[in-house]
Protein backbone atom coordinates (compact mmCIF):
# COMPACT_ATOMS: atom_id res chain seq x y z
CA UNK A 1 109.73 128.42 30.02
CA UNK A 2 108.69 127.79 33.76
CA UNK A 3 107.21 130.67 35.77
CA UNK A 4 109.34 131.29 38.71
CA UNK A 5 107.42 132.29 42.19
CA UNK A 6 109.01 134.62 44.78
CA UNK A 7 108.13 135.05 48.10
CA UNK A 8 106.24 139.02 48.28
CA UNK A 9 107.54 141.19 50.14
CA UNK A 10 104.06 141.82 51.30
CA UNK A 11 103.59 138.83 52.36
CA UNK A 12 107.06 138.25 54.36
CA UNK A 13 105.29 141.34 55.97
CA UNK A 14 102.29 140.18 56.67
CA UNK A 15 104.07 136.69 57.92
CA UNK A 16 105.78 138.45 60.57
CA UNK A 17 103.22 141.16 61.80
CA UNK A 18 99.96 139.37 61.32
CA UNK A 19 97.94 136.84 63.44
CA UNK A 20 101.10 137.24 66.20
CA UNK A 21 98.96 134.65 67.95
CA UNK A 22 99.94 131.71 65.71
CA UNK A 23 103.86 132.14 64.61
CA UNK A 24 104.87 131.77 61.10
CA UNK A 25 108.64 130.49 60.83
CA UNK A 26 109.44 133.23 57.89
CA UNK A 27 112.97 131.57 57.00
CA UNK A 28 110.92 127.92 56.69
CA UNK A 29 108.51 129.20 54.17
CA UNK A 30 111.09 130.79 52.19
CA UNK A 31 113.08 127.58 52.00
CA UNK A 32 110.55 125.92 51.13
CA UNK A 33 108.68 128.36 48.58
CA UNK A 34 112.30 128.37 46.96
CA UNK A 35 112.32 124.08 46.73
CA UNK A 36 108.75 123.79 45.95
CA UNK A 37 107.88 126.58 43.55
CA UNK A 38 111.54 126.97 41.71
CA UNK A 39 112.97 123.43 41.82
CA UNK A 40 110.27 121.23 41.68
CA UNK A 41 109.43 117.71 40.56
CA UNK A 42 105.73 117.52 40.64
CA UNK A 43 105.87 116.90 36.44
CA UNK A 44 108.48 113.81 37.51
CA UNK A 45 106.11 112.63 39.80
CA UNK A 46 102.77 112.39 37.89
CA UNK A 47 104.04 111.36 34.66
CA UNK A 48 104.82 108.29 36.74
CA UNK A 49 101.92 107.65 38.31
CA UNK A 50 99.60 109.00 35.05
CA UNK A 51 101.69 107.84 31.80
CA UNK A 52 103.90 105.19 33.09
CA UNK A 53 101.74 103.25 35.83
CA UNK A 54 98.36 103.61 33.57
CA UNK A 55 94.89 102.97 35.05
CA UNK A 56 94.81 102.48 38.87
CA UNK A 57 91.36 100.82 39.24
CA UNK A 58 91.52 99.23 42.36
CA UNK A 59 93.95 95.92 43.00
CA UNK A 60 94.35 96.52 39.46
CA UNK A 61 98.08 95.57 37.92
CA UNK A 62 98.23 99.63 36.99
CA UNK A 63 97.37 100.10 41.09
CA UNK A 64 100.02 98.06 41.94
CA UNK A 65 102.89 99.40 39.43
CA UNK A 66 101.97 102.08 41.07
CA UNK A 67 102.86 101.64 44.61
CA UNK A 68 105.79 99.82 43.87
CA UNK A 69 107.30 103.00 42.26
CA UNK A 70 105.71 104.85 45.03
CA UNK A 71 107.97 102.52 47.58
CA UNK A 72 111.02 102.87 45.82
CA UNK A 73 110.64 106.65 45.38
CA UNK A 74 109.99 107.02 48.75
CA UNK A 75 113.18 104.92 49.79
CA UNK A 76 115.36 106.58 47.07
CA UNK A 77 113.84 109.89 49.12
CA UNK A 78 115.47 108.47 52.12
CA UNK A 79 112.12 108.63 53.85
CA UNK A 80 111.74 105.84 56.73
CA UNK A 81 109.04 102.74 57.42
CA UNK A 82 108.09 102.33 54.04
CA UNK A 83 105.90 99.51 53.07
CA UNK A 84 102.45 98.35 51.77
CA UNK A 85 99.99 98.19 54.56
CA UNK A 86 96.89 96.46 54.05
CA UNK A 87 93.42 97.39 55.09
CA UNK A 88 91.29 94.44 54.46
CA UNK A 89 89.89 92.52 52.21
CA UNK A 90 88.66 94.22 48.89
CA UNK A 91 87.80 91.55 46.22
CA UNK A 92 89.11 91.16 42.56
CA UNK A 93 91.18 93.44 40.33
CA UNK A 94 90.39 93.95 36.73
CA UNK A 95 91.70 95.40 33.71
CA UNK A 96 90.90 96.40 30.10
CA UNK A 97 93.45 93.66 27.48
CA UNK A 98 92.05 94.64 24.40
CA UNK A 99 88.73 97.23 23.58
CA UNK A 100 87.73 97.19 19.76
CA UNK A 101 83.92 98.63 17.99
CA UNK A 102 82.93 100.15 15.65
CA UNK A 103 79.53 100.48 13.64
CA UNK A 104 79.53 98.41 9.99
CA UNK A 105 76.58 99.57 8.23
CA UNK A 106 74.96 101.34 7.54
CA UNK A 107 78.57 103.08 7.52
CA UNK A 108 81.90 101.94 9.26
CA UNK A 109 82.93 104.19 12.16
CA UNK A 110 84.79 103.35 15.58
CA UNK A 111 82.86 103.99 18.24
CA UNK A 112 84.74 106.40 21.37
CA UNK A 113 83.50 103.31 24.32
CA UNK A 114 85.25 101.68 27.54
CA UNK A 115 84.15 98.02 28.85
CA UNK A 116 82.29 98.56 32.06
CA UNK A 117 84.93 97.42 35.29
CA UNK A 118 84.24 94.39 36.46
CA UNK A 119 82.71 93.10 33.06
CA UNK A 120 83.89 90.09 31.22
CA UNK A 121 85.05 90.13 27.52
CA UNK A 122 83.56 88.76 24.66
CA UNK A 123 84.19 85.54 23.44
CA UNK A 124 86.51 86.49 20.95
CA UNK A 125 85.53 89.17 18.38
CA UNK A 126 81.73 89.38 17.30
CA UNK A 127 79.86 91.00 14.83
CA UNK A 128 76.48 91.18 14.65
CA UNK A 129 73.10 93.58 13.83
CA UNK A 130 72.21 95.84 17.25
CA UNK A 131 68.89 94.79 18.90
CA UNK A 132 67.11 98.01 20.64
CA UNK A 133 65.07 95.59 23.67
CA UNK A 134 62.05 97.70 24.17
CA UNK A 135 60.33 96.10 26.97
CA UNK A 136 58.19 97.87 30.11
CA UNK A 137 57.46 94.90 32.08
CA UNK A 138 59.15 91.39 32.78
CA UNK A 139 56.17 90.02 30.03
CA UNK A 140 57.48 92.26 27.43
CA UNK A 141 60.71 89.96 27.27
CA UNK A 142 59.26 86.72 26.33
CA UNK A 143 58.92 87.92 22.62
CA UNK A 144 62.85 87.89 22.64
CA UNK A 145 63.18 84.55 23.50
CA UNK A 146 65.31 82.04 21.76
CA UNK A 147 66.51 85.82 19.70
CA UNK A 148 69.10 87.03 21.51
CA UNK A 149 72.18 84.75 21.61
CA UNK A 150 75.41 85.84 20.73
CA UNK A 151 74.18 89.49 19.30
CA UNK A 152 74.73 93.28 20.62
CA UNK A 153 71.87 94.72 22.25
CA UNK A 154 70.75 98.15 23.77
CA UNK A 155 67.83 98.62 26.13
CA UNK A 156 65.28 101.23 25.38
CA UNK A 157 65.07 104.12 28.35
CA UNK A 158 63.23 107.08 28.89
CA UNK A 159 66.45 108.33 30.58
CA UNK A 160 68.70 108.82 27.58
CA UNK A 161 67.41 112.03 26.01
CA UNK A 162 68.90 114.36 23.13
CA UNK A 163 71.64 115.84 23.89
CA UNK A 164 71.35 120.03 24.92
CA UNK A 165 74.67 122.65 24.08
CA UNK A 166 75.94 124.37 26.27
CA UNK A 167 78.21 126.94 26.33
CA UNK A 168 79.54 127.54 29.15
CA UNK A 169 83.22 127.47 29.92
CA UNK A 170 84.15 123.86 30.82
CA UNK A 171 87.28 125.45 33.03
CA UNK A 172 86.70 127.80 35.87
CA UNK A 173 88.48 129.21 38.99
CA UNK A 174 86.97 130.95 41.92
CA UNK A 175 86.14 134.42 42.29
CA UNK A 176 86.91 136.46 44.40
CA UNK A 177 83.33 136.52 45.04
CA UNK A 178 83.07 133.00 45.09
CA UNK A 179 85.79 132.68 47.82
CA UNK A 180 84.17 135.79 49.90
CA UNK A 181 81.02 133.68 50.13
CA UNK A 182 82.76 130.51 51.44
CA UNK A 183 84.08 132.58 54.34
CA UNK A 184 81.14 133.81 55.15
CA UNK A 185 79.42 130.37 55.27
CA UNK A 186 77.92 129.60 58.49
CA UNK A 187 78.61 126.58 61.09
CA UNK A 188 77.26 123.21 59.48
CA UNK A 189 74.47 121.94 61.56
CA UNK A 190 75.19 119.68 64.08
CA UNK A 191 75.27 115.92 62.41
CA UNK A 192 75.10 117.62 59.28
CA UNK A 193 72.86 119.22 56.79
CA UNK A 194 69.45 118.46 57.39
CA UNK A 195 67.15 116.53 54.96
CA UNK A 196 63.81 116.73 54.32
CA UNK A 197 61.20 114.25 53.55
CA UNK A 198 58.82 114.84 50.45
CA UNK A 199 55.98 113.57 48.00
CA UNK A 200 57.73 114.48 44.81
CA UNK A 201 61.70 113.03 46.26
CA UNK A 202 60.01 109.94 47.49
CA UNK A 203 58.04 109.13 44.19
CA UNK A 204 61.50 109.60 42.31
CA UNK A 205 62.83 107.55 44.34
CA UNK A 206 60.15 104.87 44.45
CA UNK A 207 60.16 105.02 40.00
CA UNK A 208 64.30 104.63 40.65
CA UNK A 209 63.24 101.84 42.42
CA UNK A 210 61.09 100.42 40.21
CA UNK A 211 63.07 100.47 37.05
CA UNK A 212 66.52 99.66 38.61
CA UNK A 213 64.48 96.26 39.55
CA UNK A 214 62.78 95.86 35.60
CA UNK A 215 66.76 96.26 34.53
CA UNK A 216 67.98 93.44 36.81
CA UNK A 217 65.18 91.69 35.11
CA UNK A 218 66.10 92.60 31.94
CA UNK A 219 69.92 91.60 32.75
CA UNK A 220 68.86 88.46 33.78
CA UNK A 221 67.21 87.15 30.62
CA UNK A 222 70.49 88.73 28.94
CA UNK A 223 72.55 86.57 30.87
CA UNK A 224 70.03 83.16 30.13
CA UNK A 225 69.99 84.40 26.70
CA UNK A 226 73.58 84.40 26.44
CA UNK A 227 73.83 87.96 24.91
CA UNK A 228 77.82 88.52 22.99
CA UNK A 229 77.72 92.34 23.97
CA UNK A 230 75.40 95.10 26.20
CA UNK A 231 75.62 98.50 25.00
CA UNK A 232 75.17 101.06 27.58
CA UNK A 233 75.18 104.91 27.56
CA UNK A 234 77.62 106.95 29.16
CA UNK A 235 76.99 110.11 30.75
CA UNK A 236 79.22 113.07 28.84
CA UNK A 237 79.57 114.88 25.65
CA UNK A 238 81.88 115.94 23.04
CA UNK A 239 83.52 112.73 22.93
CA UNK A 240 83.98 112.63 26.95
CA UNK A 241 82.08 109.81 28.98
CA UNK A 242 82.43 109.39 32.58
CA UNK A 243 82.73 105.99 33.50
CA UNK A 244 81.64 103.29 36.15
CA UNK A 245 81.48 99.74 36.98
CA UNK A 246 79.30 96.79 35.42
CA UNK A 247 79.83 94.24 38.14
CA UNK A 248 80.83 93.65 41.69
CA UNK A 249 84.06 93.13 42.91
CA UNK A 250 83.71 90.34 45.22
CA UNK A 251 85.32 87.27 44.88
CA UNK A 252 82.15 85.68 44.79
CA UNK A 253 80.39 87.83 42.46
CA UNK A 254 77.67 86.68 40.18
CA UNK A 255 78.28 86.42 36.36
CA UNK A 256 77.19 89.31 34.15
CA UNK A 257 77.15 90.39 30.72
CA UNK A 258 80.19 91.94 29.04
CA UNK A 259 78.99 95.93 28.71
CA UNK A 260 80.91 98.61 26.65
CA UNK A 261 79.47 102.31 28.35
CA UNK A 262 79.35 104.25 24.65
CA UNK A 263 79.92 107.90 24.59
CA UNK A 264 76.86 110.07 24.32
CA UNK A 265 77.25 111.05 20.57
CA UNK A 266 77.61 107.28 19.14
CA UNK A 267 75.17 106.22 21.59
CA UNK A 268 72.39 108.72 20.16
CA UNK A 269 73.79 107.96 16.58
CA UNK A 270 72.70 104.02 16.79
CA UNK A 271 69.68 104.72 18.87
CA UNK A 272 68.10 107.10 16.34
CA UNK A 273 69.13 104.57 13.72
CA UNK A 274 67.46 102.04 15.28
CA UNK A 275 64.15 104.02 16.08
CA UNK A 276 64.06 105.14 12.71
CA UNK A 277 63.80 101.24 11.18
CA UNK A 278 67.48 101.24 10.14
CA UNK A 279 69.92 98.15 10.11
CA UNK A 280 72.70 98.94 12.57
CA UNK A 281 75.61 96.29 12.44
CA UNK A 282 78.27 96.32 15.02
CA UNK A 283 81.70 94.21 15.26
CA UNK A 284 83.37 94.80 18.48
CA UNK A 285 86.18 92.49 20.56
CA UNK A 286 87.04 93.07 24.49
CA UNK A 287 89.14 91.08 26.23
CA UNK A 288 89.59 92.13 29.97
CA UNK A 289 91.21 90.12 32.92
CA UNK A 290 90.38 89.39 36.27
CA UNK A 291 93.35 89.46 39.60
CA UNK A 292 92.10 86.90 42.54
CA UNK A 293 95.10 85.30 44.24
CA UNK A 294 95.66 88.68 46.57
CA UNK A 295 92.00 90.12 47.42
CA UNK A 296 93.59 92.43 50.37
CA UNK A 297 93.83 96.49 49.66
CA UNK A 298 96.87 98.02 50.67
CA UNK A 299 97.77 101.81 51.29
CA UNK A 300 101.10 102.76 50.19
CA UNK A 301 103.15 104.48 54.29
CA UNK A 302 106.15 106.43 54.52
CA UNK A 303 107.81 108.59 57.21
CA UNK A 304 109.73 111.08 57.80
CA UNK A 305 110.66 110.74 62.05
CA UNK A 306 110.63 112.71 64.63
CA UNK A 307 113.16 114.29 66.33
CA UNK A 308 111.80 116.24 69.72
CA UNK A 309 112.88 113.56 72.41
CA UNK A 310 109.15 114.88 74.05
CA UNK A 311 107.21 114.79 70.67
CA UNK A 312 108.49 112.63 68.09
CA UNK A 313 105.86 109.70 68.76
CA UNK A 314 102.78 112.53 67.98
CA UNK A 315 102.22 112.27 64.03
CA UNK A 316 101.42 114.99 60.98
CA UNK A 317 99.95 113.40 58.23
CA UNK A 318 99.06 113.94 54.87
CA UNK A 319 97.33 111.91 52.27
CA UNK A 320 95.22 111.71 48.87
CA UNK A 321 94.15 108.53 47.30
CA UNK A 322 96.07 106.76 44.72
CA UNK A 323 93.43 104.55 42.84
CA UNK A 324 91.25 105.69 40.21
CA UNK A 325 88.67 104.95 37.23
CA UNK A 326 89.86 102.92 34.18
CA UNK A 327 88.84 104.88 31.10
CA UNK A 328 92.17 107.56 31.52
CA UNK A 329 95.01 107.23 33.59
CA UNK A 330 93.71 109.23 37.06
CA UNK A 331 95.37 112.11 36.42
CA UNK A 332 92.62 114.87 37.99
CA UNK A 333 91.70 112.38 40.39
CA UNK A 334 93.78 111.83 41.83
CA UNK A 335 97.14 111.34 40.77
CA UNK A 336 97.00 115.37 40.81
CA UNK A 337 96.29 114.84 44.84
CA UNK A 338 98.88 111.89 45.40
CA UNK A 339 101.78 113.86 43.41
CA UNK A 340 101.48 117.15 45.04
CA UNK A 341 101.22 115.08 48.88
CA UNK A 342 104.65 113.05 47.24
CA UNK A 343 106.22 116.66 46.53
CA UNK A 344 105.67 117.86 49.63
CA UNK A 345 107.37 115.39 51.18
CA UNK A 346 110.26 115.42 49.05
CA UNK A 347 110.32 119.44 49.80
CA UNK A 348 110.72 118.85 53.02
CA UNK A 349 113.42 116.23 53.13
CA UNK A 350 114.92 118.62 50.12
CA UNK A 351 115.29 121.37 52.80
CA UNK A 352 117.29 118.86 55.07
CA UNK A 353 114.26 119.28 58.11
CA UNK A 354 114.04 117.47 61.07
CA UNK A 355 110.89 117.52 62.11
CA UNK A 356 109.47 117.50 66.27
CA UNK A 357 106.54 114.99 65.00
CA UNK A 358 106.42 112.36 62.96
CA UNK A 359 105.33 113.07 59.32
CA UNK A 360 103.68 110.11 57.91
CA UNK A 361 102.52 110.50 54.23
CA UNK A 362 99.74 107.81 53.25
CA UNK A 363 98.53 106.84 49.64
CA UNK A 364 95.20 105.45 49.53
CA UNK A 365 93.68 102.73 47.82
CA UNK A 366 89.73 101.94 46.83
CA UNK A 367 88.59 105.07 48.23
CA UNK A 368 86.54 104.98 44.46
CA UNK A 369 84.66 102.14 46.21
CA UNK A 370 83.66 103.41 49.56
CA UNK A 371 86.59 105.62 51.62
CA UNK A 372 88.08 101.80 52.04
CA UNK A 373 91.70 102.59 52.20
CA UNK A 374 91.84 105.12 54.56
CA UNK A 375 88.68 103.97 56.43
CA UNK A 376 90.55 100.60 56.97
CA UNK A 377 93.49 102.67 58.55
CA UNK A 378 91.57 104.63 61.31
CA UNK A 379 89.82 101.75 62.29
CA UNK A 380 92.69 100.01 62.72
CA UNK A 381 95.34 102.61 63.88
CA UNK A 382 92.58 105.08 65.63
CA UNK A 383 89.22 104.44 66.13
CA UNK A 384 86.57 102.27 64.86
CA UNK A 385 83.49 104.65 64.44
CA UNK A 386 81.23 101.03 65.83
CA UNK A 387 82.52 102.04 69.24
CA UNK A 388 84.30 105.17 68.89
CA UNK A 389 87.31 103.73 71.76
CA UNK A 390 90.14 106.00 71.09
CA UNK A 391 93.17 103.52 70.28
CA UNK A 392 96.90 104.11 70.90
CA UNK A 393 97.83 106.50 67.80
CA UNK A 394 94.28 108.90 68.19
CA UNK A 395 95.93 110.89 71.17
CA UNK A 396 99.26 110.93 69.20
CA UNK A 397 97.77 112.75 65.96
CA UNK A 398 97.51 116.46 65.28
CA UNK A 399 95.80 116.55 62.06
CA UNK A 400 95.61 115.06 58.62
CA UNK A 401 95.55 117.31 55.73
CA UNK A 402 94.06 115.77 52.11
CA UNK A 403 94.11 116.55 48.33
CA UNK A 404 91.11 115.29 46.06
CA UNK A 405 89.33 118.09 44.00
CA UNK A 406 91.60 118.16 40.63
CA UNK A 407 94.56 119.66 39.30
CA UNK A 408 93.11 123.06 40.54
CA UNK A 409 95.80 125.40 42.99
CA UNK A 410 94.66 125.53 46.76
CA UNK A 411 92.74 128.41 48.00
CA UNK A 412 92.20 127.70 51.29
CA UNK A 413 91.08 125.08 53.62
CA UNK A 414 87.32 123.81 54.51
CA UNK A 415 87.46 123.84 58.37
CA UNK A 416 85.22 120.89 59.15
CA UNK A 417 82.83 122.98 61.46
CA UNK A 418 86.30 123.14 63.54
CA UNK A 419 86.11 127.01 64.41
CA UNK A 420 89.26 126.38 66.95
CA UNK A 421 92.01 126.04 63.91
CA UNK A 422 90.47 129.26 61.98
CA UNK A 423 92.75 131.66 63.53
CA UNK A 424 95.89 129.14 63.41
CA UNK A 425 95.02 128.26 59.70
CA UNK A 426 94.85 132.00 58.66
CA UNK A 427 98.26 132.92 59.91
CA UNK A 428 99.48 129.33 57.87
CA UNK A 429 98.60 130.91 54.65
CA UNK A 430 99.10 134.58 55.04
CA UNK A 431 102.64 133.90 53.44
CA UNK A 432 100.40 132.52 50.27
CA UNK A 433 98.17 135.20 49.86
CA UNK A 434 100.13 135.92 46.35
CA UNK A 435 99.61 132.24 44.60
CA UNK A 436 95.76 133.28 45.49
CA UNK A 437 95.30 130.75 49.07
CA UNK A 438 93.97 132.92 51.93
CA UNK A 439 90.47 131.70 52.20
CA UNK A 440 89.59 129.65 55.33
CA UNK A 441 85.51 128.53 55.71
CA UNK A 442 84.32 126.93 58.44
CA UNK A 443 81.91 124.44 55.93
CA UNK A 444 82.55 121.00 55.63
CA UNK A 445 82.87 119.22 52.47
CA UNK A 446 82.57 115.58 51.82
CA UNK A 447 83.53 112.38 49.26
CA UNK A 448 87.26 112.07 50.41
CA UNK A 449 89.28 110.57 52.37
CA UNK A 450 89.82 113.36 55.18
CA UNK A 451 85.97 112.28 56.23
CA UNK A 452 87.84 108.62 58.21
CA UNK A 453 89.33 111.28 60.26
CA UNK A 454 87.00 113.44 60.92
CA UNK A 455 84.27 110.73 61.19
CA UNK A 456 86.46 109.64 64.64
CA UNK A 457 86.89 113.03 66.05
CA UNK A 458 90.35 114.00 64.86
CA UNK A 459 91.79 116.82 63.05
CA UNK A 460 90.94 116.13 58.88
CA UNK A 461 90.89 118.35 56.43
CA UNK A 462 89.99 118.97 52.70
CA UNK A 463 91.65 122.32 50.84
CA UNK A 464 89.88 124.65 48.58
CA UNK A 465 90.87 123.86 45.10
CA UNK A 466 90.02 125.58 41.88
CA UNK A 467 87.54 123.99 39.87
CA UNK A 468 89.03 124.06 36.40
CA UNK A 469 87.27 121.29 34.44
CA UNK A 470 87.28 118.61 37.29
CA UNK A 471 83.20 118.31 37.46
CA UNK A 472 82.42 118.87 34.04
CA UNK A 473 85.56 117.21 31.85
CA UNK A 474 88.00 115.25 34.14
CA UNK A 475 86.31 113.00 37.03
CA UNK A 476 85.83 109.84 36.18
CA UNK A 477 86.51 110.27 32.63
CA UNK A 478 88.46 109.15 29.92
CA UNK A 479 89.76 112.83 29.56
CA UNK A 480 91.12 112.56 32.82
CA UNK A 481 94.43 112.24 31.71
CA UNK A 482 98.27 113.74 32.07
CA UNK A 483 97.65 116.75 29.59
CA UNK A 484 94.79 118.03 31.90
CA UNK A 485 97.32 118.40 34.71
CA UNK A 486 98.49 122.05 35.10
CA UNK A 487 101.88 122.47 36.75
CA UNK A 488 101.74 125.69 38.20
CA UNK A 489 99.39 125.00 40.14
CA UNK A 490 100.54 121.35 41.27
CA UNK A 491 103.83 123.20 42.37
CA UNK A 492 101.89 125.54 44.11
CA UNK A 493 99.26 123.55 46.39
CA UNK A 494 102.50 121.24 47.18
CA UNK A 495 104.30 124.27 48.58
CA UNK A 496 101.37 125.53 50.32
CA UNK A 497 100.76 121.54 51.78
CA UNK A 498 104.68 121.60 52.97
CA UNK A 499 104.36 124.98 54.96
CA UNK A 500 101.28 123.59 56.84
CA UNK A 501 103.03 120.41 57.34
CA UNK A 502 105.66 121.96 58.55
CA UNK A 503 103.79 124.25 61.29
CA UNK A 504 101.73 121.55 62.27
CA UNK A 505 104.64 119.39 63.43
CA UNK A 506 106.78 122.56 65.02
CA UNK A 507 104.15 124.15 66.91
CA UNK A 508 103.90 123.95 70.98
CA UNK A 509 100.51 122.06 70.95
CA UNK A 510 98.76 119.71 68.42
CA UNK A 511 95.87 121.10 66.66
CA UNK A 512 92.30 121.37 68.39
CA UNK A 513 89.97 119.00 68.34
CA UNK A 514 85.76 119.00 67.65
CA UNK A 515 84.26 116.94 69.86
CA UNK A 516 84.39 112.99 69.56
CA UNK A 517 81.36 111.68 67.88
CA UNK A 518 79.00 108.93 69.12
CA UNK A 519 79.34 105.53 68.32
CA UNK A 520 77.76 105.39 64.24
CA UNK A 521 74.20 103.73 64.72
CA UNK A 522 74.43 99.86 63.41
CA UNK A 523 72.83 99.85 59.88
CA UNK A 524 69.65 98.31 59.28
């Protein structure tokens, strides 16, 4: 049975009493706390984007089923300018065709493993004994010579340890203590939080150095050798392994190995055989393909117009990224994100509004890679942080809201070190106080897609999510799937992500603004 939300009576009261300085249209947020929390389609929405489109990895074939249904959604919605816009150039897509291991001996058993993105398959299925390289300087390989061709080998490192219990919950949500301690955060410093130079950080990062260099050695006599499989091991336990890339995604990439990242458990299980003088035999088959003809990314844009004859060019937007890791389907990250931004869109065409401003609703792509998607846009729509010259749309803007941090229900909002919306924020989610959102902290917080905006002096912002078990279950694994989704609070964070929408575009003024940043220093 759903849970049905109702709008407090409390917090009606509160919505027309409180903060007087920022108004609160009371009728809006109960139209839309009716659509949103009692009618809505958030479930619709991801299983689309989760179970039907599959892995999203970026210009990926699961990426692209993706923002096709994403288009005709939007059109069906009877939202406006809908299309593909592309950013730039991004490189190759990739996806898993076929993933097969499992150990032979000294026992069968199927090992829990993803092929590393980018990676090539093997040439058809293999079977051979596992090789454990042990070698601490380039020299150390010449005793493999001539050994290695065609068989499945694992590198020796002083990194992969035993594994240590824990037992603490993998799910949480904040505190009321928690949240108390984000409002009382202070200003960020200006440019940021400052680092410090040290002996014992610079030495870890001079050994990082020194044996990210011995593995590109290592990888290179792999690749003479002409290896049939790289075993590598996978950060996680309890069957979960967060995954990554094995290769570039340029179009002019160099050739690598084909790598399966192995869950922590089977990992450990063949390493200790190995150490211990046992005969490990592995058969394994991966066939993955590579997309070239179309190297551009594209971000999925949709609108709902304006209607104030004095404010309809100014634009709302709101945003989350679209692409994801290859291992689940992107649920947590972020299909979570992209379907509650989706929802609030359709609440607000549901309720029949007609906004003053524009509300544009964009769906990144490759922000896994670098911010690309959304970075793309504001350099080409607002400012290119090189030169920081305001184009044609930065005026026009009031602020850019964005969902990345899980399936987790909004708390509140991470201000950006933009005091001058604190006031007009709290009054926004007074009429949430119930569904837990009322905390507002002037900290910034980073690794999303809001950081384009704010990185060119406009109005961005990040909300406060719940936890749950995005850091220590979901991101970037291959548990990040549709089951981990929870609904409530999906409805919830897209009916708090409406409201705000909704204010932003009806009140007198745009938002405030920090002040524009210098031009970014060319890197060295």
């Amino acid at each position: 049975m759903m849970k049905k939300f109702t709008f407090s009576a409390f917090a009606l009261g509160l919505c027309l009493s409180g903060f007087a300085q920022e108004p609160v249209n009371s009728a809006a947020v109960a139209k839309i706390r009716a659509e949103g929390l009692d009618k809505s389609k958030a479930y619709d929405i991801a299983y689309q984007i989760t179970d039907v489109a599959g892995p999203r990895l970026s210009n990926s074939p699961g990426l692209k089923k993706a923002q096709d249904w994403a288009v005709k959604y939007f059109n069906e919605m009877g939202l406006k300018n809908v299309h593909l816009e592309a950013w730039g150039e991004f490189g190759k897509g990739w996806q898993v065709d076929k993933y097969y291991a499992a150990t032979t001996a000294p026992f069968y058993r199927p090992i829990i493993a993803s092929p590393k993105a980018w990676t090539p398959g093997t040439k058809g299925a293999i079977k051979s004994d596992v090789i454990l390289i042990v070698a601490d300087t380039i020299t150390d390989l010449a005793k493999y010579k001539g050994k290695l061709k065609g068989k499945i080998v694992m590198i020796e490192s002083p990194l992969v340890q035993p594994l240590k219990n824990s037992y603490k919950a993998d799910a949480v949500r904040y505190t009321d203590e928690d949240l108390a301690k984000m409002a009382a955060a202070a200003p960020p410093a200006a440019g940021g939080q400052n680092r410090q130079g040290g002996g014992p950080a610079n030495n870890q990062r001079a050994m990082m150095m020194r044996m990210m260099g011995m593995r590109a050695a290592i990888d290179s006599v792999l690749m003479a050798e002409g290896i049939g499989l790289k075993l590598t091991y996978a950060r996680g336990n309890h069957g979960t392994f967060f995954t990554s890339n094995g290769a570039s995604y340029k179009l002019d990439a160099k050739p690598v190995n084909p790598e399966l990242e192995v869950s922590s458990e089977d990992y450990l299980h063949i390493l200790r055989l190995l150490r211990g003088g046992e005969k490990v035999e592995l058969e394994a088959e991966v066939k993955t393909s590579f997309y070239d003809k179309d190297p551009k990314g594209y971000n999925v844009i949709a609108e709902i117009p304006g209607t104030d004859p004095k404010l309809k060019d100014e634009i709302v937007m709101l945003g989350g990224h679209y692409d994801s890791w290859h291992a689940g389907t992107g649920a947590t990250d972020n299909a979570a994100g992209s379907a509650v931004m989706i929802e609030a869109m359709r609440i607000l065409k549901a309720i029949d509004f007609k906004p003053k401003r524009t509300i544009r609703i964009a769906l990144w792509s490759s922000e896994e890679q670098g911010l690309f998607g959304s970075r793309g846009y504001v350099k080409e729509h607002f400012a290119d942080p090189a030169d920081m010259k305001p184009k044609a749309e930065h005026e026009k803007l009031s602020a850019y809201y964005n969902l990345d941090n899980g399936t987790g229900t909004i708390r509140g909002v991470y201000l950006q070190g933009n005091a001058a919306v604190k006031d007009i924020f709290q009054s926004w989610l007074t009429p949430f106080e119930d569904l837990g959102a009322k905390t507002i902290t002037i900290s910034n917080t980073g690794g999303t897609d809001h950081q384009a905006y704010d990185g060119v002096g406009l109005p961005g912002f990040q909300f406060i999510q719940d936890p749950m078990d995005y850091n220590t279950r979901t991101h970037h694994s291959n548990q990040d799937t549709f089951d981990r989704l929870d609904m409530d609070d999906l409805k919830k964070s897209a009916t708090i992500v409406a409201s705000f929408v909704y204010h932003t575009s009806e009140r007198a003024d745009k938002l405030p603004r920090k002040e524009m940043p210098k031009p970014a220093a060319p890197r060295q």
